[in-house]
C-alpha atoms as a PDB file:
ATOM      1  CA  UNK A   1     179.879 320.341  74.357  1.00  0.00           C
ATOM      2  CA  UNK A   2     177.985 317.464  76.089  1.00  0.00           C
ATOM      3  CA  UNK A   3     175.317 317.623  73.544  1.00  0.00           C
ATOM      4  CA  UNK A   4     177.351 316.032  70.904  1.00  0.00           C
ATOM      5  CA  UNK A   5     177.383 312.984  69.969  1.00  0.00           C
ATOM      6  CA  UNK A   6     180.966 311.328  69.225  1.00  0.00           C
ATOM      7  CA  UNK A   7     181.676 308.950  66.605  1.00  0.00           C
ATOM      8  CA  UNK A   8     185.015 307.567  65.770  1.00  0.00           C
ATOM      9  CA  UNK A   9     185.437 305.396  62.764  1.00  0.00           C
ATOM     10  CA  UNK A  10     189.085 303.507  62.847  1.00  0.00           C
ATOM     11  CA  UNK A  11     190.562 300.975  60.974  1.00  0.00           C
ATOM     12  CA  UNK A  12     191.812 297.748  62.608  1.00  0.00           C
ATOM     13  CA  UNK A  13     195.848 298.790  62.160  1.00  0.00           C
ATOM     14  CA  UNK A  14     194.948 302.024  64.289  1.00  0.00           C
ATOM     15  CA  UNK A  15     192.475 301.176  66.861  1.00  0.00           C
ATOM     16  CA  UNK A  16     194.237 297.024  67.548  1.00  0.00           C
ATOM     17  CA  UNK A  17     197.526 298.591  67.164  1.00  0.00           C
ATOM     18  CA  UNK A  18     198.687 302.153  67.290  1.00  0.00           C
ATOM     19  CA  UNK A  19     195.784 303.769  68.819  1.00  0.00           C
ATOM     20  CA  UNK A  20     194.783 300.444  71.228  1.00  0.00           C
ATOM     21  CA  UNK A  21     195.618 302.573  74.773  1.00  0.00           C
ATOM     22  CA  UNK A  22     193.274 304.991  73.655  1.00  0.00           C
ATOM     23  CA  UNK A  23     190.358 302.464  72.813  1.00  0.00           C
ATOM     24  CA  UNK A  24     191.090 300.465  76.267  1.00  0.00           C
ATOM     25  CA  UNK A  25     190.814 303.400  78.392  1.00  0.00           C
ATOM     26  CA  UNK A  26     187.720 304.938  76.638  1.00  0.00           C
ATOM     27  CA  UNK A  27     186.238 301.763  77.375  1.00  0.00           C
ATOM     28  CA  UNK A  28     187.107 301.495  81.090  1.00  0.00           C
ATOM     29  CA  UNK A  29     185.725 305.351  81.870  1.00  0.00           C
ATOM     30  CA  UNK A  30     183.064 304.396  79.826  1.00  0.00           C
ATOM     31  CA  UNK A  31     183.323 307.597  78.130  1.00  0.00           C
ATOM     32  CA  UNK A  32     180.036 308.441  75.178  1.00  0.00           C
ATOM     33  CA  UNK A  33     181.578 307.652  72.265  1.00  0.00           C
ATOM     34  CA  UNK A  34     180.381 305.381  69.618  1.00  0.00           C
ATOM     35  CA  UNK A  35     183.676 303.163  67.679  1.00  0.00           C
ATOM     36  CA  UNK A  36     183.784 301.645  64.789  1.00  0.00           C
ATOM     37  CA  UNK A  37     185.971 299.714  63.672  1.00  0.00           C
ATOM     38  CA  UNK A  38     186.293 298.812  59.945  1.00  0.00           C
ATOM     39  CA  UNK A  39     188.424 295.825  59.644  1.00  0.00           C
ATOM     40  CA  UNK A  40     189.644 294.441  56.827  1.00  0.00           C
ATOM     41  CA  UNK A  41     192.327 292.418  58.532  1.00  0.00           C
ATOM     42  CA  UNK A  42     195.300 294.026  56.389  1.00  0.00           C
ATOM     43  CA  UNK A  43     197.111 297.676  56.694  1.00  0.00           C
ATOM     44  CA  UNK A  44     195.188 298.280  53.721  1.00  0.00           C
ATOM     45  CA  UNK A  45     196.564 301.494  53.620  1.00  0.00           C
ATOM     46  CA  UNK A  46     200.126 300.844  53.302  1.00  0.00           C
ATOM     47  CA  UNK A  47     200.620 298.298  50.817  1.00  0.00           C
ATOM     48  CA  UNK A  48     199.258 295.310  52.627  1.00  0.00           C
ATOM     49  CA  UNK A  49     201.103 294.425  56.142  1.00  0.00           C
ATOM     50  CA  UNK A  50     199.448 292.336  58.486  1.00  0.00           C
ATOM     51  CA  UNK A  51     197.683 293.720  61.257  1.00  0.00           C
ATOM     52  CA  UNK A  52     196.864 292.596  64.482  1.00  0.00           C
ATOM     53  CA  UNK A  53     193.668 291.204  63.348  1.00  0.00           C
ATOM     54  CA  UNK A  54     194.861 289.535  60.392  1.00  0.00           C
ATOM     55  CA  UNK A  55     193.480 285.460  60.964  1.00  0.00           C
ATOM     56  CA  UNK A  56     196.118 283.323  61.081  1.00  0.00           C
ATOM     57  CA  UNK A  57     197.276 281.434  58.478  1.00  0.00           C
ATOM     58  CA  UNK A  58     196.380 283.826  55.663  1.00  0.00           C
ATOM     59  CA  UNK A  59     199.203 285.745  53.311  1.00  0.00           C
ATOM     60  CA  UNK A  60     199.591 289.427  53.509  1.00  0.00           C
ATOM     61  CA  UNK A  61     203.069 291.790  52.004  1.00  0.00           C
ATOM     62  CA  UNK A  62     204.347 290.826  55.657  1.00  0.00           C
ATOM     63  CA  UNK A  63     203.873 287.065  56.062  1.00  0.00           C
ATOM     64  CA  UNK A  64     203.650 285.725  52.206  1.00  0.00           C
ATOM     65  CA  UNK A  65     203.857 282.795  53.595  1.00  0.00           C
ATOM     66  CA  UNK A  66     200.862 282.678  56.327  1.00  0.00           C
ATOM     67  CA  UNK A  67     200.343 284.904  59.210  1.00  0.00           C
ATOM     68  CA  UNK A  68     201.853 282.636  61.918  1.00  0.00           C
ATOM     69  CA  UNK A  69     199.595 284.766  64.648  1.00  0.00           C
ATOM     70  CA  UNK A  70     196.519 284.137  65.948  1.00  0.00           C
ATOM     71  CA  UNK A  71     194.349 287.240  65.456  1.00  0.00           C
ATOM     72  CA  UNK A  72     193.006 289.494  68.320  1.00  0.00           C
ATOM     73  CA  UNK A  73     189.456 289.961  69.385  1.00  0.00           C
ATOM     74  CA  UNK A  74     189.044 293.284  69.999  1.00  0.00           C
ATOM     75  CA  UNK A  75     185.341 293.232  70.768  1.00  0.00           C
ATOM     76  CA  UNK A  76     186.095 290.884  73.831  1.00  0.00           C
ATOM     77  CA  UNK A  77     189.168 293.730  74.737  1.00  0.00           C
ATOM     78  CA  UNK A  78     186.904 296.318  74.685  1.00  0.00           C
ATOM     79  CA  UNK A  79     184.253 294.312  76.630  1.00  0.00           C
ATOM     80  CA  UNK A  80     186.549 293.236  79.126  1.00  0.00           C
ATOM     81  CA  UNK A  81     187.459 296.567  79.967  1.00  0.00           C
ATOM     82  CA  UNK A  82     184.543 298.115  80.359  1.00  0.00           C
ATOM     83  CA  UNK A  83     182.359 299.067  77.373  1.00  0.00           C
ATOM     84  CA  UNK A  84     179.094 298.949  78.028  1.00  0.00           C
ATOM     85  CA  UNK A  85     178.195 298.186  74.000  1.00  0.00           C
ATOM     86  CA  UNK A  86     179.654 296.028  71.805  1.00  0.00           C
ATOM     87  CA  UNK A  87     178.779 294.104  68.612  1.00  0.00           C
ATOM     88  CA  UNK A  88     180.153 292.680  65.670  1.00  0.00           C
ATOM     89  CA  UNK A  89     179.030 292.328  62.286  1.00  0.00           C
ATOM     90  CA  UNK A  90     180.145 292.348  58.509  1.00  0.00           C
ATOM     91  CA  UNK A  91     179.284 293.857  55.406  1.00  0.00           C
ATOM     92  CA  UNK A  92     177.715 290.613  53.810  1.00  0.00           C
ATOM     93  CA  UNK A  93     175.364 291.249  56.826  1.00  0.00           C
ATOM     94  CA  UNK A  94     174.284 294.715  55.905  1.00  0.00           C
ATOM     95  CA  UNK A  95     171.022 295.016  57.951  1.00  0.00           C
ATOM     96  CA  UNK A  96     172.535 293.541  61.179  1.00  0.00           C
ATOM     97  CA  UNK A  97     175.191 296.295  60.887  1.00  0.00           C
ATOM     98  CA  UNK A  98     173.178 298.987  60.324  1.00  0.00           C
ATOM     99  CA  UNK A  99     170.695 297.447  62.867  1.00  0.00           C
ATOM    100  CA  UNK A 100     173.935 297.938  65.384  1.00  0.00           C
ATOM    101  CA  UNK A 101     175.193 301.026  64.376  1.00  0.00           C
ATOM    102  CA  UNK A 102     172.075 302.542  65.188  1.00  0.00           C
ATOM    103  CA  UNK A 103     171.697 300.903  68.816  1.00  0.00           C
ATOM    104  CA  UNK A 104     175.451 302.126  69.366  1.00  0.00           C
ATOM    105  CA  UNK A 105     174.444 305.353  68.332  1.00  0.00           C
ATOM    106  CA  UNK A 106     171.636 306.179  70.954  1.00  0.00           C
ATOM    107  CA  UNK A 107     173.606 303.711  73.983  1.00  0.00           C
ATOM    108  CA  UNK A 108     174.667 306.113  76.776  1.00  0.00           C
ATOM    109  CA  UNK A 109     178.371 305.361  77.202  1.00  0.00           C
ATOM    110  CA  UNK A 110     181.224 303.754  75.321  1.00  0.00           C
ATOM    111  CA  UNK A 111     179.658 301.875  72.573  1.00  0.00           C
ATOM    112  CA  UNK A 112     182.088 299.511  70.553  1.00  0.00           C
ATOM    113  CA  UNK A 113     180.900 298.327  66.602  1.00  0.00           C
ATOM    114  CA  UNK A 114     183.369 296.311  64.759  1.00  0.00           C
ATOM    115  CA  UNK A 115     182.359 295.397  61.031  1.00  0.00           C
ATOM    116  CA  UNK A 116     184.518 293.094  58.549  1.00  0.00           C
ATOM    117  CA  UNK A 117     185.137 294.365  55.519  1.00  0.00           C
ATOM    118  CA  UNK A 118     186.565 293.363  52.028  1.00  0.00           C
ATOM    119  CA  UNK A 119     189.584 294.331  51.016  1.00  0.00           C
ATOM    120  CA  UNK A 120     190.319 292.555  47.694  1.00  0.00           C
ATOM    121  CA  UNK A 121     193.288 294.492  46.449  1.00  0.00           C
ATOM    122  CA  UNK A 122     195.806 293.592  49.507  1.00  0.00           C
ATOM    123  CA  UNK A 123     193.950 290.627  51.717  1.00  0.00           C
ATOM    124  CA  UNK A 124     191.976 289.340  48.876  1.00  0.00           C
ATOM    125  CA  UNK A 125     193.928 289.127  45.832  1.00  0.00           C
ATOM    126  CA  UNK A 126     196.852 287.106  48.184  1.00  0.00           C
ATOM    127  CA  UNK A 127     194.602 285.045  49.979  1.00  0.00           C
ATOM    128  CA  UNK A 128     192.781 283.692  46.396  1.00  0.00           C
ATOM    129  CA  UNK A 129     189.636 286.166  46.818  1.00  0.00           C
ATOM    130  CA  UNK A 130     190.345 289.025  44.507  1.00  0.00           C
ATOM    131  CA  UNK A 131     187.079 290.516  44.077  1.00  0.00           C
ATOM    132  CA  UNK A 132     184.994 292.010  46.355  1.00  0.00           C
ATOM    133  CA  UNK A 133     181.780 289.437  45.776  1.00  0.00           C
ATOM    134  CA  UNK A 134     184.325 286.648  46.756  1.00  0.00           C
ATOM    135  CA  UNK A 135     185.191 288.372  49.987  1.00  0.00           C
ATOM    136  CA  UNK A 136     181.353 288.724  50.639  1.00  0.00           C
ATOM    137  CA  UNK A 137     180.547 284.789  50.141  1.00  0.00           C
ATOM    138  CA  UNK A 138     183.958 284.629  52.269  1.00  0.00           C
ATOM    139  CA  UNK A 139     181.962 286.975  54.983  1.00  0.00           C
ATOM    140  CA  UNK A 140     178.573 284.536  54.850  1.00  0.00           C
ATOM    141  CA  UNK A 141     180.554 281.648  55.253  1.00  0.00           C
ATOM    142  CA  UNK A 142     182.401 282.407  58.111  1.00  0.00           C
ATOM    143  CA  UNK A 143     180.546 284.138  60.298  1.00  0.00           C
ATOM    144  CA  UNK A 144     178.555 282.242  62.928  1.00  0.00           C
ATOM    145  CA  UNK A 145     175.694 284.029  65.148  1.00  0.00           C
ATOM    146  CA  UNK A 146     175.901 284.282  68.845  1.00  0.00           C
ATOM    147  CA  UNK A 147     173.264 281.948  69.686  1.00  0.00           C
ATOM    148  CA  UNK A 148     174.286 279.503  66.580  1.00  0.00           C
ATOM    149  CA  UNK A 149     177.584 279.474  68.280  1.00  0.00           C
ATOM    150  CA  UNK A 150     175.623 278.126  71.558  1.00  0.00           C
ATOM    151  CA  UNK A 151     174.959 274.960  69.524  1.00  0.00           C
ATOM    152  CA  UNK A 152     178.289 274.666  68.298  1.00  0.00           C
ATOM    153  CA  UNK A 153     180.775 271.837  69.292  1.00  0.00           C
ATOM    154  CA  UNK A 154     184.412 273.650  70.147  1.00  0.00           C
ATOM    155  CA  UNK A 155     186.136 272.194  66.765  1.00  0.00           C
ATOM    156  CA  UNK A 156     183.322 273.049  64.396  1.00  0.00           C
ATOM    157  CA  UNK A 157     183.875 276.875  65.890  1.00  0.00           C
ATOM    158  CA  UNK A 158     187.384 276.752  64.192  1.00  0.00           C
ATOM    159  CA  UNK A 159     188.041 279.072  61.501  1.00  0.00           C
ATOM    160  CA  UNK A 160     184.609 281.143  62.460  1.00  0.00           C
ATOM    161  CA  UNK A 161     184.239 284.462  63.259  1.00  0.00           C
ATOM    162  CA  UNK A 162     181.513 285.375  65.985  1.00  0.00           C
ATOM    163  CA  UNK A 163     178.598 288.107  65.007  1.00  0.00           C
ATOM    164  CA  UNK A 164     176.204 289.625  66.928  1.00  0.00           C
ATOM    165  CA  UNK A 165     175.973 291.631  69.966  1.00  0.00           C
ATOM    166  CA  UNK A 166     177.654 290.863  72.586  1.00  0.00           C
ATOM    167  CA  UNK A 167     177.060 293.015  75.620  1.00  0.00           C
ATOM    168  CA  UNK A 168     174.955 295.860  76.667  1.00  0.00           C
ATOM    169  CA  UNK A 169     174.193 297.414  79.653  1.00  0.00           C
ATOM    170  CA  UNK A 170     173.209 300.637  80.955  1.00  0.00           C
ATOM    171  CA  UNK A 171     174.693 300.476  84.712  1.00  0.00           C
ATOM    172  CA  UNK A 172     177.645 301.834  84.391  1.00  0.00           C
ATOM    173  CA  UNK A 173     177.720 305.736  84.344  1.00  0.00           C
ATOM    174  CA  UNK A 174     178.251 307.586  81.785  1.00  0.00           C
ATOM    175  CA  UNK A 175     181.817 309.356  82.015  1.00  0.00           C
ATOM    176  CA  UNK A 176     181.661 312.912  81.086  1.00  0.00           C
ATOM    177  CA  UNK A 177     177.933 313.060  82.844  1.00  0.00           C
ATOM    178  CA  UNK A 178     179.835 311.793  86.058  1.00  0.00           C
ATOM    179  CA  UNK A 179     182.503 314.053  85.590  1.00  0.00           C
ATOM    180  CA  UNK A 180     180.233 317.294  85.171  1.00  0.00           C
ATOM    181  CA  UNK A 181     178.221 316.218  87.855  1.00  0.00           C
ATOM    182  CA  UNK A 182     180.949 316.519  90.154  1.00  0.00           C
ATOM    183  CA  UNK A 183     181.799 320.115  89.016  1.00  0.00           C
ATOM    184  CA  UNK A 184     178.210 321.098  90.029  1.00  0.00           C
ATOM    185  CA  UNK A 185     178.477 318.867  93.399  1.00  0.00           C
ATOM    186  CA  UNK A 186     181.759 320.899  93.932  1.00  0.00           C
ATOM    187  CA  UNK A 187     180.650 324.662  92.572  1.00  0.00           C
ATOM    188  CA  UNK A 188     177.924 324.241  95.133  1.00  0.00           C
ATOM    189  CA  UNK A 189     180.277 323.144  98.028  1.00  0.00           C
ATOM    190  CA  UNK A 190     182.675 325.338  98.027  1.00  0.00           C
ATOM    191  CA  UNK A 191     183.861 327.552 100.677  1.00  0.00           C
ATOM    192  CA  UNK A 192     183.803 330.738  98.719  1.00  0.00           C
ATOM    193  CA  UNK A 193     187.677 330.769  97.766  1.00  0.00           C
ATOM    194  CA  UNK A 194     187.513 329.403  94.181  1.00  0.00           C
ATOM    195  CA  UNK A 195     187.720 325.683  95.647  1.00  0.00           C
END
């Protein structure tokens, strides 16, 4: 059913960890599906584990003492191989998400949307933000614009997390067009045997 349009909405734990084949090679085909991700940086879910997204440094059930890893950047994963959308926002930036949500939704191909979001009763309440307006002011204060981050010296970029959108392109085709298209290209070659 070409005419649908796919969305997939994923936590961090399942799309960075479990399910992070899946998002790689929906990428690379460049299949029409718009992601995204809700990450709250926490296995929210399951009584607070880290995840693979989880910054380093902060407590979680897992690592009371700090998260010894450096979190992953799945929007430059899913950029590197092969989306041909992907943005990044947070829910202290509610416009801006929306704003990309919506572009993701009409992009023709794999469109990637990741979005920060509070978790105060796991993340928050270990990592001295227990409420969700904390987590917000947490949200403002870290994040850092693309084309602020242009301006930005290497050490003052340190703690930050990058918004905006990244990359977008329409050259790549489309998988599932492609993939019908060849069907037709074949139906219409074929030497009369089923082939």
């Amino acid at each position: 059913r070409p005419c649908l349009r796919v969305v997939v909405l994923a936590g961090d734990g399942d799309l960075a960890a479990i399910g992070w084949n899946h998002l790689i090679h929906a990428a690379r085909r460049n299949v029409g599906i718009t992601c995204v991700c809700f990450n709250n940086g926490i296995y929210g879910m399951t009584s607070g584990q880290y995840s693979p997204l989880t910054p380093a440094g902060f407590r979680t059930a897992t690592a009371p003492y700090g998260h010894l890893e450096r979190e992953f950047d799945l929007c430059r994963l899913v950029q590197a191989a092969g989306a041909t959308y992907v943005a990044r926002s947070t829910t202290y930036h509610v416009h801006q998400t929306i704003e990309y949500v919506a572009r993701a939704l009409t992009h023709d191909g794999f469109s990637f949307v990741e979005v920060l979001t509070q978790c105060p009763t796991y993340f928050g309440r270990r990592n001295r933000m227990a409420d969700t307006v904390r987590m917000l002011e947490w949200f403002r204060e870290r994040a850092v614009t693309v084309a602020q981050a242009g301006r930005m010296k290497p050490e003052e970029l340190r703690g930050r997390v990058l918004i905006g959108e990244f990359h977008r392109t329409e050259e790549v085709p489309e998988y599932s067009r492609s993939y019908r298209d060849l069907i037709a290209r074949l139906s219409g070659e074929g030497d009369g045997d089923g082939r």
